[in-house]
N, C-alpha and C. Protein backbone atom coordinates (compact mmCIF):
# COMPACT_ATOMS: atom_id res chain seq x y z
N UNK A 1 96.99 -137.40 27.02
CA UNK A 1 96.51 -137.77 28.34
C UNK A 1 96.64 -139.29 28.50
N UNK A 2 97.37 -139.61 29.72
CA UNK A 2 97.55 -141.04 29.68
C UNK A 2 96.52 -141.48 30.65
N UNK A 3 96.09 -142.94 30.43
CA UNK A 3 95.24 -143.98 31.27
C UNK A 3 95.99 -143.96 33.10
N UNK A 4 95.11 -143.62 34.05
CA UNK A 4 95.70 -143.81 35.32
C UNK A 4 94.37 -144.68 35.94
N UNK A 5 94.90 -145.95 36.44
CA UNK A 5 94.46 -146.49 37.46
C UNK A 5 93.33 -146.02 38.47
N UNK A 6 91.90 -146.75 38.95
CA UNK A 6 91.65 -146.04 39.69
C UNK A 6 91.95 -146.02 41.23
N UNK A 7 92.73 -146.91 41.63
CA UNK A 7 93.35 -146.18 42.77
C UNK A 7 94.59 -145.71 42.77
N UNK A 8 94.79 -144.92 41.82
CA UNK A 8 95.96 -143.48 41.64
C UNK A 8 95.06 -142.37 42.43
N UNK A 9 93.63 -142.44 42.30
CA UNK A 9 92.82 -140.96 42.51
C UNK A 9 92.95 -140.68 44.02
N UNK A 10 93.87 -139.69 44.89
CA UNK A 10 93.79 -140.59 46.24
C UNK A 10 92.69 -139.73 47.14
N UNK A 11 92.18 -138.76 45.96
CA UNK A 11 91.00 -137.92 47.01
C UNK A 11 89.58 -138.77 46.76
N UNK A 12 89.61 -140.01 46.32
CA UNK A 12 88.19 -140.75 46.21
C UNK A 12 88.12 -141.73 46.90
N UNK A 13 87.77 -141.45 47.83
CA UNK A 13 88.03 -142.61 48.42
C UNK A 13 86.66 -143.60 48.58
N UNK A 14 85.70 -142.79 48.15
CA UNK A 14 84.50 -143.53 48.04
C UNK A 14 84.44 -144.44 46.52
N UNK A 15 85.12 -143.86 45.94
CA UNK A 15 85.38 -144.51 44.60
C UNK A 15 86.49 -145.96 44.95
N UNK A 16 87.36 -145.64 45.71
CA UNK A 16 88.32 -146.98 46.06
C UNK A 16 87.66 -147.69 47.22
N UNK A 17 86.50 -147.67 47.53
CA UNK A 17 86.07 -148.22 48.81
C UNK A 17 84.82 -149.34 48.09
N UNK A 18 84.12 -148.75 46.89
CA UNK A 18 83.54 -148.82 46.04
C UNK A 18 84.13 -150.28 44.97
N UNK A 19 85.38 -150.00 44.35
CA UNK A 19 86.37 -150.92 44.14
C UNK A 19 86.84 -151.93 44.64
N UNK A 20 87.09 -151.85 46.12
CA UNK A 20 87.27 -152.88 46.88
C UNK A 20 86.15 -153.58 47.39
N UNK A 21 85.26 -153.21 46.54
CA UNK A 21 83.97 -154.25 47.46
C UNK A 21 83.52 -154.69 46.15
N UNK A 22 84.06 -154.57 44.75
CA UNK A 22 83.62 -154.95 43.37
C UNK A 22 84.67 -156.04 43.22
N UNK A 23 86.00 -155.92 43.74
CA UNK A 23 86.54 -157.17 43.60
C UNK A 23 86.27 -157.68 44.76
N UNK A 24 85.88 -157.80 45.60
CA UNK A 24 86.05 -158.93 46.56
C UNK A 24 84.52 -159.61 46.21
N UNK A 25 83.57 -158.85 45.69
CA UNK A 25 82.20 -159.66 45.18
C UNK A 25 82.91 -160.91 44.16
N UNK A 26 83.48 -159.89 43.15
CA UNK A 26 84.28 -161.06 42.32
C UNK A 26 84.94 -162.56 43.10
N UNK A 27 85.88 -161.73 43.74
CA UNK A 27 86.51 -163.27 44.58
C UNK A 27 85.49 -163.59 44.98
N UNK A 28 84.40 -163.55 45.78
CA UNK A 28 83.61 -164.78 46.07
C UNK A 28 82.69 -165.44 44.94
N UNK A 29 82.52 -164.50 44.16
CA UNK A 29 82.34 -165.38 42.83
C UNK A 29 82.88 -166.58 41.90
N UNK A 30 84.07 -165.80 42.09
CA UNK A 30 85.40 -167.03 41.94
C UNK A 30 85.65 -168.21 42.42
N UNK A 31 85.40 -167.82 44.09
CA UNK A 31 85.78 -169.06 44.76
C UNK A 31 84.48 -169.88 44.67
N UNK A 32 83.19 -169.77 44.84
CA UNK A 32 81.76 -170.00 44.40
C UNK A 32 81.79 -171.26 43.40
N UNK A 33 82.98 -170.95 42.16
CA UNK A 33 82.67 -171.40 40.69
C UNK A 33 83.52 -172.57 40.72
N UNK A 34 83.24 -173.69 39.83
CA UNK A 34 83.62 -174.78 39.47
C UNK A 34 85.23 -174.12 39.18
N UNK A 35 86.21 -175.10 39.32
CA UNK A 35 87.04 -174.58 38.44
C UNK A 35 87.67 -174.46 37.23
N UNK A 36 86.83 -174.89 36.46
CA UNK A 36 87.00 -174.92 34.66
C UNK A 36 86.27 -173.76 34.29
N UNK A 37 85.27 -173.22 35.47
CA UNK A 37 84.48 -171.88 34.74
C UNK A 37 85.56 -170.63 35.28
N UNK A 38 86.31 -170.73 36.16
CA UNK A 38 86.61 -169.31 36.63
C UNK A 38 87.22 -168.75 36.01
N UNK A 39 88.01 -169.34 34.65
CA UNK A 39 88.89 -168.68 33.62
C UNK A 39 87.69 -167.55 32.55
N UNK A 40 87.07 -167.94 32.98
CA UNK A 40 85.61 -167.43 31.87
C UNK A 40 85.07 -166.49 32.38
N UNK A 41 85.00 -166.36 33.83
CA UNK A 41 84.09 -164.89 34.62
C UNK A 41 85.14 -163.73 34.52
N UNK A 42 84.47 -162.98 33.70
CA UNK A 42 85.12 -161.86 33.29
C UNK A 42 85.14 -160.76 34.61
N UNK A 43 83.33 -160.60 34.80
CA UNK A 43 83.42 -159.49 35.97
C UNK A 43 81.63 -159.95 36.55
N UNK A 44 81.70 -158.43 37.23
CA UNK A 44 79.89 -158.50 38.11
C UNK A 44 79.79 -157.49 38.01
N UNK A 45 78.17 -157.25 38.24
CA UNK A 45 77.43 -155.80 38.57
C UNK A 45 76.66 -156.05 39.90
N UNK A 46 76.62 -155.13 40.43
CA UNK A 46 75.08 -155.60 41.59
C UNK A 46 74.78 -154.73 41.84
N UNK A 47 73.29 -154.60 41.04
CA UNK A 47 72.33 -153.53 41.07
C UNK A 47 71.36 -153.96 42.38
N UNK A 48 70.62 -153.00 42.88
CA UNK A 48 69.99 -153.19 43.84
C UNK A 48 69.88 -155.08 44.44
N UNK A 49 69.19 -155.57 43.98
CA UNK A 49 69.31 -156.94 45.34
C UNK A 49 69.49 -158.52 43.76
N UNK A 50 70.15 -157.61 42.57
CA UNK A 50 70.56 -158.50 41.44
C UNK A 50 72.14 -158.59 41.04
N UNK A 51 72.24 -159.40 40.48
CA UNK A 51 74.21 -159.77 40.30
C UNK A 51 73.54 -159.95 39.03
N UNK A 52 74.51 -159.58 38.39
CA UNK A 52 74.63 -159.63 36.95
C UNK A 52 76.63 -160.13 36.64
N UNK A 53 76.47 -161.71 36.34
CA UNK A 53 77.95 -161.87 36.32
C UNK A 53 78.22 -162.24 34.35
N UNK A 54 79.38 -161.90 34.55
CA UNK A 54 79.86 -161.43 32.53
C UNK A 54 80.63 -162.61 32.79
N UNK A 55 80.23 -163.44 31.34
CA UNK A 55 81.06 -164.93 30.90
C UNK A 55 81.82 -164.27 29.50
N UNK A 56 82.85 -164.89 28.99
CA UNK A 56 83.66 -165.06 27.97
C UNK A 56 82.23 -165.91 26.54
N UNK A 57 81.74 -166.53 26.86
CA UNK A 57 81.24 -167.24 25.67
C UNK A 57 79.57 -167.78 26.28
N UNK A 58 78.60 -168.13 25.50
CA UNK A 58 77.51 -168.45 25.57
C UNK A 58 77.69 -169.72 26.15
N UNK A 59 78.33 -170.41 25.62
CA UNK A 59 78.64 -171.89 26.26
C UNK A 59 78.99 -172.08 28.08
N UNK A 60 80.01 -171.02 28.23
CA UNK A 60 80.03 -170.84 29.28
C UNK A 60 79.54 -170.09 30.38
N UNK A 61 78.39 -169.49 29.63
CA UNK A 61 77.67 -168.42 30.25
C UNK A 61 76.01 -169.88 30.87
N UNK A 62 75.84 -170.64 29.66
CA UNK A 62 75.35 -171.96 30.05
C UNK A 62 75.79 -172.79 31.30
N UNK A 63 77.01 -173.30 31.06
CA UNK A 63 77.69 -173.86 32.96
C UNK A 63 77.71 -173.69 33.69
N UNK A 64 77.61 -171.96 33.59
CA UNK A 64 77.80 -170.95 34.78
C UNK A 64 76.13 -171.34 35.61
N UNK A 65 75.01 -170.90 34.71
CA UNK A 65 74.04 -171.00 35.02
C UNK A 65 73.45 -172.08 36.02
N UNK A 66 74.08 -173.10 35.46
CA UNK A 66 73.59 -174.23 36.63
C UNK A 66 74.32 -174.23 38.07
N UNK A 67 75.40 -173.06 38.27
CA UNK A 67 75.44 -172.97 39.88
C UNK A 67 75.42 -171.70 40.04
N UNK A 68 74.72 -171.32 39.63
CA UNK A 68 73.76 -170.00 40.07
C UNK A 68 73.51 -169.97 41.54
N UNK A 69 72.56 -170.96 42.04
CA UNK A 69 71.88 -171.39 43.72
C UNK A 69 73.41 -171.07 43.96
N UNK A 70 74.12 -171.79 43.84
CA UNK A 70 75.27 -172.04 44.92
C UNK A 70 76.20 -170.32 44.82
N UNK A 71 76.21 -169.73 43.75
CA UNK A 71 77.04 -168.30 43.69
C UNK A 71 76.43 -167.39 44.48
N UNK A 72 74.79 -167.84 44.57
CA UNK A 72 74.14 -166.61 45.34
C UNK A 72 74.02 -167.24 46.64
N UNK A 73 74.40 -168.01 47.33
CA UNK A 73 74.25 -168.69 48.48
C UNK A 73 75.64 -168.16 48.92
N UNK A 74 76.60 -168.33 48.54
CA UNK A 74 77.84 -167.82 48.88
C UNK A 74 78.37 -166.43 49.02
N UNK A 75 77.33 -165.80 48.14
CA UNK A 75 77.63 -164.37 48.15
C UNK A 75 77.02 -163.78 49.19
N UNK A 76 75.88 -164.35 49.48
CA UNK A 76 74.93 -163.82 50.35
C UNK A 76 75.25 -164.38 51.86
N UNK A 77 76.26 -165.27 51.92
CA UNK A 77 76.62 -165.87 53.44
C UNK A 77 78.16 -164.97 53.48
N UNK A 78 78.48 -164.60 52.43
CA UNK A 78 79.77 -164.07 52.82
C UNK A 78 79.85 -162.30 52.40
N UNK A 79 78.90 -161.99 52.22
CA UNK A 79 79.19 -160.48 52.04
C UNK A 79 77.85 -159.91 52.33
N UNK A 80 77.51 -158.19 52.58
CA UNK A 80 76.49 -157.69 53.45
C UNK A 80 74.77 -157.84 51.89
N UNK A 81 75.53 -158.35 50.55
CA UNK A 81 74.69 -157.91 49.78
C UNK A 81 73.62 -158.80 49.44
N UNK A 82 72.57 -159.02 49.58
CA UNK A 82 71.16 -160.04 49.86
C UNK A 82 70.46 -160.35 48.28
N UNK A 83 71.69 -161.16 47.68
CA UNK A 83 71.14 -161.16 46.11
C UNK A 83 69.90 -162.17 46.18
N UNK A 84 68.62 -161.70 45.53
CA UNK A 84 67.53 -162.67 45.31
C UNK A 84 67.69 -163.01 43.75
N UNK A 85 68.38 -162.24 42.65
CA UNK A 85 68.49 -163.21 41.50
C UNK A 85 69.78 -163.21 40.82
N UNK A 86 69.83 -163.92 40.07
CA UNK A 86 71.34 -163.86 39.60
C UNK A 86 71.23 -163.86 37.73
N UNK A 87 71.82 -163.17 37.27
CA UNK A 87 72.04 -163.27 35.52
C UNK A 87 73.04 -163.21 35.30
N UNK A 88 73.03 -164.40 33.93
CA UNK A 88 74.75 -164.20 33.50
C UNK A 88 74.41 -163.88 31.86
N UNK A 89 75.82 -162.90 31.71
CA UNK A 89 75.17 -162.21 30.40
C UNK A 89 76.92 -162.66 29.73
N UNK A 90 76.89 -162.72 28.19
CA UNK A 90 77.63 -162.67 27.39
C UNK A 90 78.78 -161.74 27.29
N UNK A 91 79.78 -161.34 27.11
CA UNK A 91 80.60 -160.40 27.05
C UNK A 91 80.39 -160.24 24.81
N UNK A 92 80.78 -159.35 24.64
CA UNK A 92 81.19 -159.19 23.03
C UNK A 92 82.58 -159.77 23.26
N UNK A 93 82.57 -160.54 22.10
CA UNK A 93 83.61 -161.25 21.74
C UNK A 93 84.63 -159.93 21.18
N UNK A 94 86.13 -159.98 21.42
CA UNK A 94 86.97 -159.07 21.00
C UNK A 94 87.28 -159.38 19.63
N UNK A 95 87.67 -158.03 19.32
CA UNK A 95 87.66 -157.66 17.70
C UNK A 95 89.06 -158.71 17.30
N UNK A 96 88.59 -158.97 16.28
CA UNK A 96 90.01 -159.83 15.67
C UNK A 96 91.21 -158.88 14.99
N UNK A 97 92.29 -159.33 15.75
CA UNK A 97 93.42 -158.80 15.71
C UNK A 97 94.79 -159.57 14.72
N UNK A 98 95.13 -158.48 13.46
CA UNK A 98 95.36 -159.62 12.61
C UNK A 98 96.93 -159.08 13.07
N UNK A 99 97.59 -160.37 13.29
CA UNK A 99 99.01 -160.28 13.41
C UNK A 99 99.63 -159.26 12.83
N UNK A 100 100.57 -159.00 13.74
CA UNK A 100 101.63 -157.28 13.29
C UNK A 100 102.57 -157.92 11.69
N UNK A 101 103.16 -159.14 12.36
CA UNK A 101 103.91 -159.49 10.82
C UNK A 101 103.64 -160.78 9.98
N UNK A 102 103.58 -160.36 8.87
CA UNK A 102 102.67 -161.37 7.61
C UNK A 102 104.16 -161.40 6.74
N UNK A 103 104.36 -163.01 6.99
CA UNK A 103 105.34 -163.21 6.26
C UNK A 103 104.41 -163.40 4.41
N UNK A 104 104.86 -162.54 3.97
CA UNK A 104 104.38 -162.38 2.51
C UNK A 104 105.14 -163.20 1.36
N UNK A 105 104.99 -164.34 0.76
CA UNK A 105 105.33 -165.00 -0.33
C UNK A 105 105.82 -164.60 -1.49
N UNK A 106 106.92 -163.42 -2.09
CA UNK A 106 106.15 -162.57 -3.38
C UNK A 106 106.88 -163.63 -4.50
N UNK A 107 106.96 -163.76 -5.21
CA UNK A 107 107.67 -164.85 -6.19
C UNK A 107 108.31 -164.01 -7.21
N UNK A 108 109.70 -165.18 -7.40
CA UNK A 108 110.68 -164.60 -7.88
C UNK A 108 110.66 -163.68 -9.17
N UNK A 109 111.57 -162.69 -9.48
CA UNK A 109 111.38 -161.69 -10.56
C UNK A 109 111.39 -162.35 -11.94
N UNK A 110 112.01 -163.37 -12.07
CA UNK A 110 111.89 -164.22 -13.05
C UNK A 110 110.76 -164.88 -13.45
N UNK A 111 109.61 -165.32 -12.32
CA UNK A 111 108.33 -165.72 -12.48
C UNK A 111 107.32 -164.32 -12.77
N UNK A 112 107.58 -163.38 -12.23
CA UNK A 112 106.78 -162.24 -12.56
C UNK A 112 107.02 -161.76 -13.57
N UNK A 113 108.32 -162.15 -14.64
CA UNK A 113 108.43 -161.45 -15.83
C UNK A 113 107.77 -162.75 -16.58
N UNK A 114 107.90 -163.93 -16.51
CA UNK A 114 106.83 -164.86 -16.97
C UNK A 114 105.60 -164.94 -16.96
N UNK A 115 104.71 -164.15 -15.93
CA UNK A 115 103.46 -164.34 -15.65
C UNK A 115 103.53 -163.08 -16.99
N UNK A 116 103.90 -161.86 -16.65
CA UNK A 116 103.80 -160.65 -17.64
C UNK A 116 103.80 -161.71 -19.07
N UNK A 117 104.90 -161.91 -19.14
CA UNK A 117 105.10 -162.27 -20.89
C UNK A 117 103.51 -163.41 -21.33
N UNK A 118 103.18 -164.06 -20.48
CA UNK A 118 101.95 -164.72 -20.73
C UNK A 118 101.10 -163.79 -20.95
N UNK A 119 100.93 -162.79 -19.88
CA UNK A 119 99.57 -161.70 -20.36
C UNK A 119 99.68 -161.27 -21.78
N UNK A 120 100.58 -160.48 -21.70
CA UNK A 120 100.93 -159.85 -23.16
C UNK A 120 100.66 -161.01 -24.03
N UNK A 121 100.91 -162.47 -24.40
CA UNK A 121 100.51 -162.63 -25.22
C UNK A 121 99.34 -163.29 -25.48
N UNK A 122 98.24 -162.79 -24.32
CA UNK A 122 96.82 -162.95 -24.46
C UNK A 122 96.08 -162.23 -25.44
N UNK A 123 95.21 -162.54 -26.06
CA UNK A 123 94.14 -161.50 -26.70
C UNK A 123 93.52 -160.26 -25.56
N UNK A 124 93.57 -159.45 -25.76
CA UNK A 124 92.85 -158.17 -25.06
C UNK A 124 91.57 -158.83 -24.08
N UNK A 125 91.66 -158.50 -22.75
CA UNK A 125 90.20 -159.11 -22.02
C UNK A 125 90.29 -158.71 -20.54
N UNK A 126 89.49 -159.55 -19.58
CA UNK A 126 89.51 -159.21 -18.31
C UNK A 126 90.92 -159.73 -18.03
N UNK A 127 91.42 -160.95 -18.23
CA UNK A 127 91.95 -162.31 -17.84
C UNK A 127 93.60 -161.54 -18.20
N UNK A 128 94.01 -160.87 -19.56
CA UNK A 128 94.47 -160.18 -19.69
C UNK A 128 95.31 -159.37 -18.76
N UNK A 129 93.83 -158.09 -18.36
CA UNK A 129 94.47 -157.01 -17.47
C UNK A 129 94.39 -157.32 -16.39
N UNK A 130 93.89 -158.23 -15.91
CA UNK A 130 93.83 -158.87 -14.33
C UNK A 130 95.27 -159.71 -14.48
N UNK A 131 95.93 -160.14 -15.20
CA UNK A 131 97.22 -160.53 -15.14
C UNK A 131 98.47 -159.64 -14.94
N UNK A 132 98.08 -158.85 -15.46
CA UNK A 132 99.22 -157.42 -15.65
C UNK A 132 99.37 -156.62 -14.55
N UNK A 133 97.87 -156.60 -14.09
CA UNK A 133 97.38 -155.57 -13.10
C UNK A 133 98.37 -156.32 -11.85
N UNK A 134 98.21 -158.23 -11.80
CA UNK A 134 99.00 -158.75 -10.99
C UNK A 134 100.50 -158.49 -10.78
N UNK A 135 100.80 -158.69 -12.18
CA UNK A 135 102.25 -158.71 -12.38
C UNK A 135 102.80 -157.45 -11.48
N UNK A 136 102.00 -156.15 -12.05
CA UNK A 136 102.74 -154.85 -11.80
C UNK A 136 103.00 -154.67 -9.81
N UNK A 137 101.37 -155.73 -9.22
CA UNK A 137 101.61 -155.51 -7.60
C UNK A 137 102.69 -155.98 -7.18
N UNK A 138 103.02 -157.12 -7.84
CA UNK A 138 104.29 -158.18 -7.52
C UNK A 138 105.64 -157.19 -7.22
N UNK A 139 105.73 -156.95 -9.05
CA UNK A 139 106.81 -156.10 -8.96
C UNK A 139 107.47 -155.13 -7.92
N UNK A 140 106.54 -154.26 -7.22
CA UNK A 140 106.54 -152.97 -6.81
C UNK A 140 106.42 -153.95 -5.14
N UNK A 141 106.21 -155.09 -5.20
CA UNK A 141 105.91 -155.66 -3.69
C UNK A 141 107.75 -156.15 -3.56
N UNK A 142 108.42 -156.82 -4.25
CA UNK A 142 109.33 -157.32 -4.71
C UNK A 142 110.63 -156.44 -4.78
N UNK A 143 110.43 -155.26 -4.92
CA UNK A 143 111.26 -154.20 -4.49
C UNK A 143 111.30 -154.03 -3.22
């Protein structure tokens, strides 16, 4: 099942009417905001006569705060919705995404038969089989 858009749905129209009044809250949010913060307003809610607007970071969820007066002054002169408070809440920071390709270092077969020949002629120990144990990942990485 693939992801479809919600205005693909074309029998909702209360759902796309719904949509179009969630971004255009946004745009006046947008236009409202300094412009070093607007890269940071993620989105809004507006529950009964409250806005709840989503920042990228605490820091900027801070900046935001001090034109609060002015986001709800604007919202409320330019759209039918009569916000008396305003909150700005944190988003979760996105999961860290570790690069698709890791250029991997493995060292030459000649150094891995050197690291080996050192183990082997260790006395029996951790230091030992933690050498070998190395050697053998190398190898098999190295192929």
């Amino acid at each position: 099942m693939s992801f479809k858009p919600a205005n693909s749905f074309s029998h909702s129209s209360a759902i796309q009417l719904q949509l179009i009044k969630h971004q255009r809250m946004l745009k006046i949010i947008l236009a409202a905001s300094p412009k070093q913060l607007r890269a940071h307003i993620k989105d809004c809610v507006i529950n009964d006569n409250n806005l709840m607007i989503y920042v990228s970071s605490a820091a900027w969820a801070s900046q935001l705060r001090f034109c609060s007066v002015l986001i709800q002054q604007a919202v409320n002169a330019e759209s039918n919705a009569r916000i008396k408070k305003i909150r700005v809440r944190v988003l979760r920071p996105e999961p860290f995404k570790m690069a698709e390709e890791i250029n991997k270092k493995i060292p030459s077969i000649e150094n891995i038969n050197l690291l080996r020949g050192n183990a082997d002629a260790l006395a029996e120990g951790k230091l030992k089989d933690a050498l070998l144990g190395l050697s053998r990942v190398l190898q098999k990485q190295s192929h």
